[in-house]
C-alpha atoms as a PDB file:
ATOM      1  CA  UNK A   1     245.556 167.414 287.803  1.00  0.00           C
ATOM      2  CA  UNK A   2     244.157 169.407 290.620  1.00  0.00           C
ATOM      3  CA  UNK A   3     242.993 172.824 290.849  1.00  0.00           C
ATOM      4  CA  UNK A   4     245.871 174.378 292.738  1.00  0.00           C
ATOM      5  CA  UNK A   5     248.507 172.750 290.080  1.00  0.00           C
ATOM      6  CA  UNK A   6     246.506 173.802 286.954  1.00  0.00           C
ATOM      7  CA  UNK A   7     246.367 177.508 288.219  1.00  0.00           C
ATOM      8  CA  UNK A   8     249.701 177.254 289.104  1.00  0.00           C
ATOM      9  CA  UNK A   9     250.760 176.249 285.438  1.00  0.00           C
ATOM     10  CA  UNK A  10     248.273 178.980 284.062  1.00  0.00           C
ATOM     11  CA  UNK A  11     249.690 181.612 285.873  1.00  0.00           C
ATOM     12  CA  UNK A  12     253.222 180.532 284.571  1.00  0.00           C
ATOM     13  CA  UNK A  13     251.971 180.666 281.399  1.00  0.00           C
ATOM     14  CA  UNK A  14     250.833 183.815 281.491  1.00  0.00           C
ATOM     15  CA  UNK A  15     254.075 185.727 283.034  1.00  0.00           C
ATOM     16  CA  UNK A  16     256.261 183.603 280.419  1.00  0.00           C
ATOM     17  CA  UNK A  17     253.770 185.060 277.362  1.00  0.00           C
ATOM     18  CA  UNK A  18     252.558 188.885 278.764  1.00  0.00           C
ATOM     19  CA  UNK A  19     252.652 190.451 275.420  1.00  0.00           C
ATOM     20  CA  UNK A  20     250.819 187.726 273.822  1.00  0.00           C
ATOM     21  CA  UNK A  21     247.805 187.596 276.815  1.00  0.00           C
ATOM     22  CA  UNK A  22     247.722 191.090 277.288  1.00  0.00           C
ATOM     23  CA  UNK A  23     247.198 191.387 273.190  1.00  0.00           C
ATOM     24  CA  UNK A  24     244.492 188.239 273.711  1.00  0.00           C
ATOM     25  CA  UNK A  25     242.952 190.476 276.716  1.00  0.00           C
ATOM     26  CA  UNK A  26     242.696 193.606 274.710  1.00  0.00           C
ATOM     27  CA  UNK A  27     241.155 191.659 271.504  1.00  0.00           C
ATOM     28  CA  UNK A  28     238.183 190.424 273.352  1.00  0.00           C
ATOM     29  CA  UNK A  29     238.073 193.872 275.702  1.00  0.00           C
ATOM     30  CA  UNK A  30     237.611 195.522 272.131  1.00  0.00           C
ATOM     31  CA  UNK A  31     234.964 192.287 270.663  1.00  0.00           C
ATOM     32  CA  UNK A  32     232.997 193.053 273.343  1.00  0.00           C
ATOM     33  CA  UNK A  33     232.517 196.642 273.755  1.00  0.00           C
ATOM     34  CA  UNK A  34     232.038 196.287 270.012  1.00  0.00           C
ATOM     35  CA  UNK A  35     229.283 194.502 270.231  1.00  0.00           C
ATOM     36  CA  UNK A  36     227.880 196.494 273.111  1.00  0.00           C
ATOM     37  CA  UNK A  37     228.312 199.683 270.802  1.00  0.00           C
ATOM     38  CA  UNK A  38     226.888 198.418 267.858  1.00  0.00           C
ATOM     39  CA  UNK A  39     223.621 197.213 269.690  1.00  0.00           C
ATOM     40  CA  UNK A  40     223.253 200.336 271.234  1.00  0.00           C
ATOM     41  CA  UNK A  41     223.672 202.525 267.579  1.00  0.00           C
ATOM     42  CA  UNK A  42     221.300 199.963 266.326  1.00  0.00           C
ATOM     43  CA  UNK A  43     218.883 200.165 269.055  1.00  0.00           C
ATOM     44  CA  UNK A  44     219.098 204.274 268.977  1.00  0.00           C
ATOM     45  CA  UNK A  45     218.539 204.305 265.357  1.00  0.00           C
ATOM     46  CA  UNK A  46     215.717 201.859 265.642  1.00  0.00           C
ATOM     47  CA  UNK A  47     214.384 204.604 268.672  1.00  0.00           C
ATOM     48  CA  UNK A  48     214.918 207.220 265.826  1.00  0.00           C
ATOM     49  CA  UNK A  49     213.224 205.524 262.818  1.00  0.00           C
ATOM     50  CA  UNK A  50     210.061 204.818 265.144  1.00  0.00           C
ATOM     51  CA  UNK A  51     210.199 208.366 266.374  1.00  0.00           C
ATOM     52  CA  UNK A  52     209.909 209.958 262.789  1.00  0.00           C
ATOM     53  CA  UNK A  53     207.600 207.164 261.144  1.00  0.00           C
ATOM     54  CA  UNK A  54     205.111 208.254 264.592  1.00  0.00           C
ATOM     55  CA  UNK A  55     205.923 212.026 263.927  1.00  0.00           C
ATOM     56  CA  UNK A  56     204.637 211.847 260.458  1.00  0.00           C
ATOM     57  CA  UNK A  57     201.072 210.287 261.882  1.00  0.00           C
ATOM     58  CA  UNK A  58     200.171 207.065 262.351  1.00  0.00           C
ATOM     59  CA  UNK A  59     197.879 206.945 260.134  1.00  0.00           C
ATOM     60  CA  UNK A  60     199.545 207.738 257.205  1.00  0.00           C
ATOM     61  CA  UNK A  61     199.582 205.960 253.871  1.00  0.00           C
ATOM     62  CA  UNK A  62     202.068 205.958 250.545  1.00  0.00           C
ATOM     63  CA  UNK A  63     200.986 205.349 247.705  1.00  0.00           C
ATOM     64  CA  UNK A  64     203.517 204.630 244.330  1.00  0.00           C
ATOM     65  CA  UNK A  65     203.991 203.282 241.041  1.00  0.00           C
ATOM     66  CA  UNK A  66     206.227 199.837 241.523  1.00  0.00           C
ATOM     67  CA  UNK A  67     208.126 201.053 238.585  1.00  0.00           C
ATOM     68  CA  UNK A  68     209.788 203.917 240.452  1.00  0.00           C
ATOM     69  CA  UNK A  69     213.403 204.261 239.809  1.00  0.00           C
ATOM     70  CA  UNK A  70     213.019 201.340 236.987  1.00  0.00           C
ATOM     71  CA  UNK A  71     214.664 202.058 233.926  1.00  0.00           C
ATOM     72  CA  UNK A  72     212.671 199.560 231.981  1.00  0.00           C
ATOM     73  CA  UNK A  73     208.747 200.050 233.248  1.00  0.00           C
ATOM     74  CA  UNK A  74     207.080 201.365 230.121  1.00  0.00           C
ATOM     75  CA  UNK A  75     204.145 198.568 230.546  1.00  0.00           C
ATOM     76  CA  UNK A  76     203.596 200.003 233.975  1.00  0.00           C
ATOM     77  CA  UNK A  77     200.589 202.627 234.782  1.00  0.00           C
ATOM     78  CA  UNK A  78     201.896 205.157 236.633  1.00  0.00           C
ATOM     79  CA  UNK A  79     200.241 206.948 239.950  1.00  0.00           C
ATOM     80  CA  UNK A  80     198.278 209.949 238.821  1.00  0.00           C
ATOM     81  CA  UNK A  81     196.317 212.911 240.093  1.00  0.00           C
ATOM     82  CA  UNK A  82     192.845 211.164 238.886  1.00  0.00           C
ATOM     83  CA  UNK A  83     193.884 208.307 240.927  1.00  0.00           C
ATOM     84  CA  UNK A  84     194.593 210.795 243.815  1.00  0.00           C
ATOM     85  CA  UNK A  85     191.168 212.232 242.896  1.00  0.00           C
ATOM     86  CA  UNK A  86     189.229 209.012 242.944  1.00  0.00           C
ATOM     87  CA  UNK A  87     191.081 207.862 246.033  1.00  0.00           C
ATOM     88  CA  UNK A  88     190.105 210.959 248.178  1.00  0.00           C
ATOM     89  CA  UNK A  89     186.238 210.635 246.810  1.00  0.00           C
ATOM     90  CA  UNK A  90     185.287 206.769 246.636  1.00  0.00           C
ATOM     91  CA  UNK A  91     187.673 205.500 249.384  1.00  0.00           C
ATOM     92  CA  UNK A  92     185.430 205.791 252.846  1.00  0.00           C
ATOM     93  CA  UNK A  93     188.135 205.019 255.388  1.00  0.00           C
ATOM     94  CA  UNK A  94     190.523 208.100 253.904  1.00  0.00           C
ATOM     95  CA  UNK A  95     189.933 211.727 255.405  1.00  0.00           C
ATOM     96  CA  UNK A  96     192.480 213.710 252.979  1.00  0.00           C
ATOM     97  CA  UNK A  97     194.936 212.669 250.019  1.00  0.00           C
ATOM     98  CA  UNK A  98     197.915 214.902 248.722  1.00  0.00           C
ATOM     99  CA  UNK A  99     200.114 214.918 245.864  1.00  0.00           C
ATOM    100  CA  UNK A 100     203.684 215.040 246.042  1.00  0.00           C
ATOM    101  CA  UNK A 101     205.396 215.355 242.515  1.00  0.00           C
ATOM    102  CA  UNK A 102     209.278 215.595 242.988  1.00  0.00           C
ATOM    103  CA  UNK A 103     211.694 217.149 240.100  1.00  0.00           C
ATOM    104  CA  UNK A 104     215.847 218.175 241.270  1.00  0.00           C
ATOM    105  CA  UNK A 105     215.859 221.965 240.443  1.00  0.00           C
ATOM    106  CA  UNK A 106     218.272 224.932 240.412  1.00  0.00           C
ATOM    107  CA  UNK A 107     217.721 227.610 243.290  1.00  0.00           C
ATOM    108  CA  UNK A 108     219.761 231.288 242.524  1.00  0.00           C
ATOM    109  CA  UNK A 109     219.818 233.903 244.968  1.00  0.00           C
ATOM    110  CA  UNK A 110     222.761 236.487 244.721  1.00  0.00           C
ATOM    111  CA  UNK A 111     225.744 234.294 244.792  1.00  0.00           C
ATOM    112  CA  UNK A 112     224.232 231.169 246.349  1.00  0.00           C
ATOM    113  CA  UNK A 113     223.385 228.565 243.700  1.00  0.00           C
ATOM    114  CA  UNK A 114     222.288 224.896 244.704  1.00  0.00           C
ATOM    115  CA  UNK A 115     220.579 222.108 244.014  1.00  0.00           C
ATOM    116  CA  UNK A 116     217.106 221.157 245.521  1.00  0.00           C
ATOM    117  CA  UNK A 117     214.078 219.047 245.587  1.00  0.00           C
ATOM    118  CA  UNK A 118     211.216 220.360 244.912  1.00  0.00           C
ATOM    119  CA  UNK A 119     208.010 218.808 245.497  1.00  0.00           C
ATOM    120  CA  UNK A 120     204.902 220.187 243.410  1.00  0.00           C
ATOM    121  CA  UNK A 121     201.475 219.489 246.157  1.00  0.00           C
ATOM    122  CA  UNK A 122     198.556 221.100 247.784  1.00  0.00           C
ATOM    123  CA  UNK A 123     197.748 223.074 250.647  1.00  0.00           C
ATOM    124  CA  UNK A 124     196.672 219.788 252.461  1.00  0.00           C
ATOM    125  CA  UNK A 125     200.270 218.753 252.485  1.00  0.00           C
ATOM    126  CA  UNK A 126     201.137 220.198 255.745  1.00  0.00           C
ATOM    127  CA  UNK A 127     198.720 218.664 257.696  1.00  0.00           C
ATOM    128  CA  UNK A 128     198.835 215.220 256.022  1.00  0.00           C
ATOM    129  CA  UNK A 129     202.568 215.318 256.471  1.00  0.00           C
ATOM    130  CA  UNK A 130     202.265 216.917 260.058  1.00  0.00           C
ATOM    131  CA  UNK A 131     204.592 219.651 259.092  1.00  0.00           C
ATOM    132  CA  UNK A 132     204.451 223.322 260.364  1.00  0.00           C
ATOM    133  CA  UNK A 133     205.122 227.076 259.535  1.00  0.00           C
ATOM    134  CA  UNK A 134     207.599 228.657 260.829  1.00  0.00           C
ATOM    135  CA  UNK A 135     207.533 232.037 258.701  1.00  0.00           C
ATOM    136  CA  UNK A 136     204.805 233.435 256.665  1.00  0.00           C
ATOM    137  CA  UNK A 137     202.137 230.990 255.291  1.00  0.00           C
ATOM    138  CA  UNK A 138     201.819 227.580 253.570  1.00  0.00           C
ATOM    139  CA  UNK A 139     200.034 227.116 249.712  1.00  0.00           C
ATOM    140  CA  UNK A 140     196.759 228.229 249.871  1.00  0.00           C
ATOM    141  CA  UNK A 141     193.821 226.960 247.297  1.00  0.00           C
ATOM    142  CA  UNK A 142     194.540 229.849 245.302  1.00  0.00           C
ATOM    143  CA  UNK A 143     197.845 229.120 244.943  1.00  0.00           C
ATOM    144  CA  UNK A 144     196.697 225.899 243.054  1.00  0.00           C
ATOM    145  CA  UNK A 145     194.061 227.392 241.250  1.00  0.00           C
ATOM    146  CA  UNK A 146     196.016 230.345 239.701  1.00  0.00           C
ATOM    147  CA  UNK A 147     199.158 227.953 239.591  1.00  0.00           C
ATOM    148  CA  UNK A 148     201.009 231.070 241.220  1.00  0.00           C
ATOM    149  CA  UNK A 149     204.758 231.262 240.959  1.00  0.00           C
ATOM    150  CA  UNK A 150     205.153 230.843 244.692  1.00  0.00           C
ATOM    151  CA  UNK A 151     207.661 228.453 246.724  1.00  0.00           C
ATOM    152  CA  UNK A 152     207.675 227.248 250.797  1.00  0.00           C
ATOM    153  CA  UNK A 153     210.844 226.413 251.753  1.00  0.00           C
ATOM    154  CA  UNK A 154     212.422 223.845 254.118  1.00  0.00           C
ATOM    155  CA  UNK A 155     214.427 225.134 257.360  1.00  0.00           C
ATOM    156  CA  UNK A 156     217.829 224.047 255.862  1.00  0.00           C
ATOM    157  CA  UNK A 157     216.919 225.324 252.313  1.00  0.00           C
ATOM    158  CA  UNK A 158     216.188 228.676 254.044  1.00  0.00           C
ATOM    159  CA  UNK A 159     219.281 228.958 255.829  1.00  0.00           C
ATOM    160  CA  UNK A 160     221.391 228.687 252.546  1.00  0.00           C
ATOM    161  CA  UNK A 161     219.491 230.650 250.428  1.00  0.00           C
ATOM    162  CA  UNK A 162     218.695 233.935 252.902  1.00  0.00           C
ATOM    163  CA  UNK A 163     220.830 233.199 256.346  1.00  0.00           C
ATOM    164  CA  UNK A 164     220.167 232.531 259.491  1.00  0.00           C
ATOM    165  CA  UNK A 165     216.573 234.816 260.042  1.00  0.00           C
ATOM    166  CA  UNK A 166     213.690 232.647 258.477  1.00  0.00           C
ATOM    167  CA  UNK A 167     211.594 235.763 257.792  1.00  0.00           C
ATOM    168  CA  UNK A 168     214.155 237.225 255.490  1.00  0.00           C
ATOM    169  CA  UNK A 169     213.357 235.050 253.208  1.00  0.00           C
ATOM    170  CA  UNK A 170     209.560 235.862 252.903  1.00  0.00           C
ATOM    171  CA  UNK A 171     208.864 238.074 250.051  1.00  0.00           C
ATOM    172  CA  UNK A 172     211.944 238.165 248.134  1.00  0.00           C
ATOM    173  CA  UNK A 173     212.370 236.664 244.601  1.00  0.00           C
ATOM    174  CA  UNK A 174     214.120 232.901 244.120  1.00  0.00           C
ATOM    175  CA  UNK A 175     215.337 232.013 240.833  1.00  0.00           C
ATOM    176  CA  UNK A 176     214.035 227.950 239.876  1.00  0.00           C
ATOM    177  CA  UNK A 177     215.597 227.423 236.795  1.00  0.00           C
ATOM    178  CA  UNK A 178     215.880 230.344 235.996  1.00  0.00           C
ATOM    179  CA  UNK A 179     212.558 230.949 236.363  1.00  0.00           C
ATOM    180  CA  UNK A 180     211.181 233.618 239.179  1.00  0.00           C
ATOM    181  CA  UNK A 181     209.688 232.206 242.480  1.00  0.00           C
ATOM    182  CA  UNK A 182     208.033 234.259 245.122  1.00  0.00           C
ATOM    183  CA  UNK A 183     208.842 232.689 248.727  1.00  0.00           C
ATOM    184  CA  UNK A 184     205.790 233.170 250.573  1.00  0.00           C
ATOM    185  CA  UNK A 185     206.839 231.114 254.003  1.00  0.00           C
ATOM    186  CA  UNK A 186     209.468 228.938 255.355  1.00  0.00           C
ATOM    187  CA  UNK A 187     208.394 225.310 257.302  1.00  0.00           C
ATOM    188  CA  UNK A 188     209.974 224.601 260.739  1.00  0.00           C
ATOM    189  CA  UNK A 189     212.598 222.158 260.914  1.00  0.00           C
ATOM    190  CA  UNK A 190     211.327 218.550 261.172  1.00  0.00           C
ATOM    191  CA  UNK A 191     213.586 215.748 258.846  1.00  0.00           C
ATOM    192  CA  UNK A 192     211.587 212.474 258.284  1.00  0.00           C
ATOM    193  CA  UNK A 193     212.415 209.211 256.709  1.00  0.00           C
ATOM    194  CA  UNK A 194     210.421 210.400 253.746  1.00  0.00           C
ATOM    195  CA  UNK A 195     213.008 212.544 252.256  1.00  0.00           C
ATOM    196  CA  UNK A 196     214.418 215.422 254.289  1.00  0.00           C
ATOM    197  CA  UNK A 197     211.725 218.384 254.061  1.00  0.00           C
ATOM    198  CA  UNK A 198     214.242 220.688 255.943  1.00  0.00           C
ATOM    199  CA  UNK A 199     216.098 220.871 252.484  1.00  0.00           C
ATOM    200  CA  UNK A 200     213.389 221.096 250.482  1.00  0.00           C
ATOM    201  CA  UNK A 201     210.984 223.287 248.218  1.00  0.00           C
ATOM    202  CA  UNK A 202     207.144 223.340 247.983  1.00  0.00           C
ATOM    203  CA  UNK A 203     204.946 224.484 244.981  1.00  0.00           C
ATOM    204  CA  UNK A 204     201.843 224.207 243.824  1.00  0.00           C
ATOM    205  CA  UNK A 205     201.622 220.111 242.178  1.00  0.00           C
ATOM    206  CA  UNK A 206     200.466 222.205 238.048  1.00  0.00           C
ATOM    207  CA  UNK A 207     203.655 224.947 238.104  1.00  0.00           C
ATOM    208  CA  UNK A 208     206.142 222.107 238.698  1.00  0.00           C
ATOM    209  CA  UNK A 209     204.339 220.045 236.349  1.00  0.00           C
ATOM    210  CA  UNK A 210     203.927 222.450 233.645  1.00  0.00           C
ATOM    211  CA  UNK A 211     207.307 224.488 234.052  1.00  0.00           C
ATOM    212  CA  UNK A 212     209.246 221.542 235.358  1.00  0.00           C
ATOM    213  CA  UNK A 213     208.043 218.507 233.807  1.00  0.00           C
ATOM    214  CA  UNK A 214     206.550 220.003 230.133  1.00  0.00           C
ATOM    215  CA  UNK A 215     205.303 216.242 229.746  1.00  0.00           C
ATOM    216  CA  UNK A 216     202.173 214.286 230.752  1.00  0.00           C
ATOM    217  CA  UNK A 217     201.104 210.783 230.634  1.00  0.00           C
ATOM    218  CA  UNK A 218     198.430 209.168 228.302  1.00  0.00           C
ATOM    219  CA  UNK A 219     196.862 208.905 231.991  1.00  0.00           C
ATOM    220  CA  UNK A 220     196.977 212.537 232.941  1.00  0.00           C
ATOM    221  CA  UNK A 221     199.463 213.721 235.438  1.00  0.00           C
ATOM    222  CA  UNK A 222     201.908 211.447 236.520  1.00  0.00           C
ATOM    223  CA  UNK A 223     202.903 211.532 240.056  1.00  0.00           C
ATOM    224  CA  UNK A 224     205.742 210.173 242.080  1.00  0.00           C
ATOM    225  CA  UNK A 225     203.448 209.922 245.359  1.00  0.00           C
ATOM    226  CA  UNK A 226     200.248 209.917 246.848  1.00  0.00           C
ATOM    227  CA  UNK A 227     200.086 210.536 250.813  1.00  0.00           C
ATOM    228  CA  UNK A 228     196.896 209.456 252.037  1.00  0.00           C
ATOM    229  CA  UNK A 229     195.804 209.776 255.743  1.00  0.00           C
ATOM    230  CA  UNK A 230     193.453 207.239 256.915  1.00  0.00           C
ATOM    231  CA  UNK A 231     190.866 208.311 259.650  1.00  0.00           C
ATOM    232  CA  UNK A 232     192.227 207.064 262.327  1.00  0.00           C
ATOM    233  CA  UNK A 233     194.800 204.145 263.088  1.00  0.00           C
ATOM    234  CA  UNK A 234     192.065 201.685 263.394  1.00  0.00           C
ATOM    235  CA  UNK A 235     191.449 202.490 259.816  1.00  0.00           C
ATOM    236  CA  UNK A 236     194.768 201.832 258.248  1.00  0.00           C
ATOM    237  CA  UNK A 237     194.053 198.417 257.307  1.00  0.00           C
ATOM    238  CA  UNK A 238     190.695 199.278 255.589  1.00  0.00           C
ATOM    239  CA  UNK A 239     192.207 202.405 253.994  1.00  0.00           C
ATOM    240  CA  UNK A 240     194.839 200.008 252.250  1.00  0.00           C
ATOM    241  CA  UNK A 241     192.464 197.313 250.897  1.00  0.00           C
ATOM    242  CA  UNK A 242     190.306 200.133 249.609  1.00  0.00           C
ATOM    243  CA  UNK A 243     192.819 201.784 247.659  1.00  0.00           C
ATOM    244  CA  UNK A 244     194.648 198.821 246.810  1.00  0.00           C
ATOM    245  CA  UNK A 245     190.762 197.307 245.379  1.00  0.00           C
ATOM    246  CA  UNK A 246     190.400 200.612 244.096  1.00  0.00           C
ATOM    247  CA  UNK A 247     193.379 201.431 241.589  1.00  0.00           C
ATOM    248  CA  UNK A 248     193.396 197.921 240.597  1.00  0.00           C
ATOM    249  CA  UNK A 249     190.131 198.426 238.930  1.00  0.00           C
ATOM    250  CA  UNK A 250     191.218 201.817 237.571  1.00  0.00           C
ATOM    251  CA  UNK A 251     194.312 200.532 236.273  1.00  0.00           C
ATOM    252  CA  UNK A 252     192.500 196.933 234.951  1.00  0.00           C
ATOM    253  CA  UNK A 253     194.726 195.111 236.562  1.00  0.00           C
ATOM    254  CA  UNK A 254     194.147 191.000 236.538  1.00  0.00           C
ATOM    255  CA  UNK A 255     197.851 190.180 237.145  1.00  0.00           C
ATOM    256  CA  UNK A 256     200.405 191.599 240.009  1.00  0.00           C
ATOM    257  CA  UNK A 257     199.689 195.120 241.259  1.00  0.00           C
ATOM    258  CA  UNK A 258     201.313 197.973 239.449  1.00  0.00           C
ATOM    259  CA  UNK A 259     201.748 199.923 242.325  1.00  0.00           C
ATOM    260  CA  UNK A 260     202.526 200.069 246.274  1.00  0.00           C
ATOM    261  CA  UNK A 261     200.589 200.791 249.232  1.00  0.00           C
ATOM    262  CA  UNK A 262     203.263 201.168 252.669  1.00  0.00           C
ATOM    263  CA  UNK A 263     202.306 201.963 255.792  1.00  0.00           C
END
């Protein structure tokens, strides 16, 4: 059949079934920009994954027990502040380490009453974390030493509790639990794939533990994080193989690690 004959017979086919070929035409008009759309959300959230994990430093480690969100992990040691302690003082290729101990509280202010994390830390948090002040001031030392009834809040966490002025917020009183908090600054808006810190609190790592938590581990404090920030990039791998050499000699390990370095 020639070329001329079988266009011929196409085009007759196609005036004698319109419906059908314009339905065909609109089901692969809609596969393909589909496809085109879904690449593109998958490339832009790619873009914005990269652009958070780089905002956060890239030399940044995390360090956690393998049995978080386990039910059954009582033969598992957890992450503690002594192995926060010993990571910060025998590990060469790590310039800070920072606790981050997370508990779901109650925040009360007037008639505003939500839900929040808050994340018990030190003062070294906002640099590790690259995180910055947008009102008042950050935990200081003293903070952790007196284990001061004082909270930072996130940018979102703010905005619910005291409006839209950030500085409104600084000074006044913030029922946790019941329990009176003094909010002594508010952090500038900056969500990360770590959690979102726009929505959340920040206290010194002993008040949450002690009027939060009430328990302790036969290993000391039990925390649900360590961030660790390795001296530079170059030093990331060397940072990890430390730690990871280190705990498993604290924790006398001889089987599978018990917990999990990431990058």
């Amino acid at each position: 059949m020639s070329l001329p004959i079988a266009a011929q017979m196409a085009w007759q086919m196609v005036r004698r079934y319109r419906l059908r070929t314009g339905l065909s035409m609109l089901g692969i008009l809609i596969g393909n920009a589909a496809v085109v759309a879904i690449a593109g959300f998958g490339h832009a959230a790619q873009e914005l994954a990269v652009d958070q994990f780089r905002s956060l430093g890239t030399n940044l480690l995390i360090v956690f027990s393998s049995s978080l969100g386990l039910a059954d992990a009582s033969n598992t040691r957890p992450i503690t502040l002594d192995d926060l302690r010993a990571i910060a003082a025998e590990v060469p290729a790590v310039s800070a380490a920072v606790p981050s101990l997370v508990v779901n509280v109650r925040a009360v202010r007037g008639g505003v009453d939500r839900r929040y994390e808050a994340t018990g830390t030190w003062p070294e948090y906002l640099s590790v974390l690259n995180l910055e002040v947008e009102e008042g001031r950050f935990l200081l030392p003293a903070d952790i030493e007196e284990q001061r009834p004082v909270v930072v809040l996130g940018s979102e966490a703010a905005r619910e509790l005291f409006g839209l002025d950030p500085a409104a917020a600084i000074g006044e009183t913030l029922l946790l639990n019941n329990l009176p908090f003094e909010v002594i600054g508010t952090l500038r808006s900056k969500p990360t794939v770590f959690g979102n810190s726009d929505a959340g609190l920040f206290l010194p790592v002993d008040v949450v533990a002690n009027r939060f938590v009430g328990r302790r581990s036969p290993y000391g404090l039990e925390l649900t994080a360590i961030f660790v920030s390795a001296r530079s990039e170059a030093d990331l791998p060397a940072a990890e193989f430390q730690i990871r050499n280190l705990l498993r000699q604290r924790h006398q390990l001889v089987g599978e690690d018990d917990f999990v370095v990431r990058n």
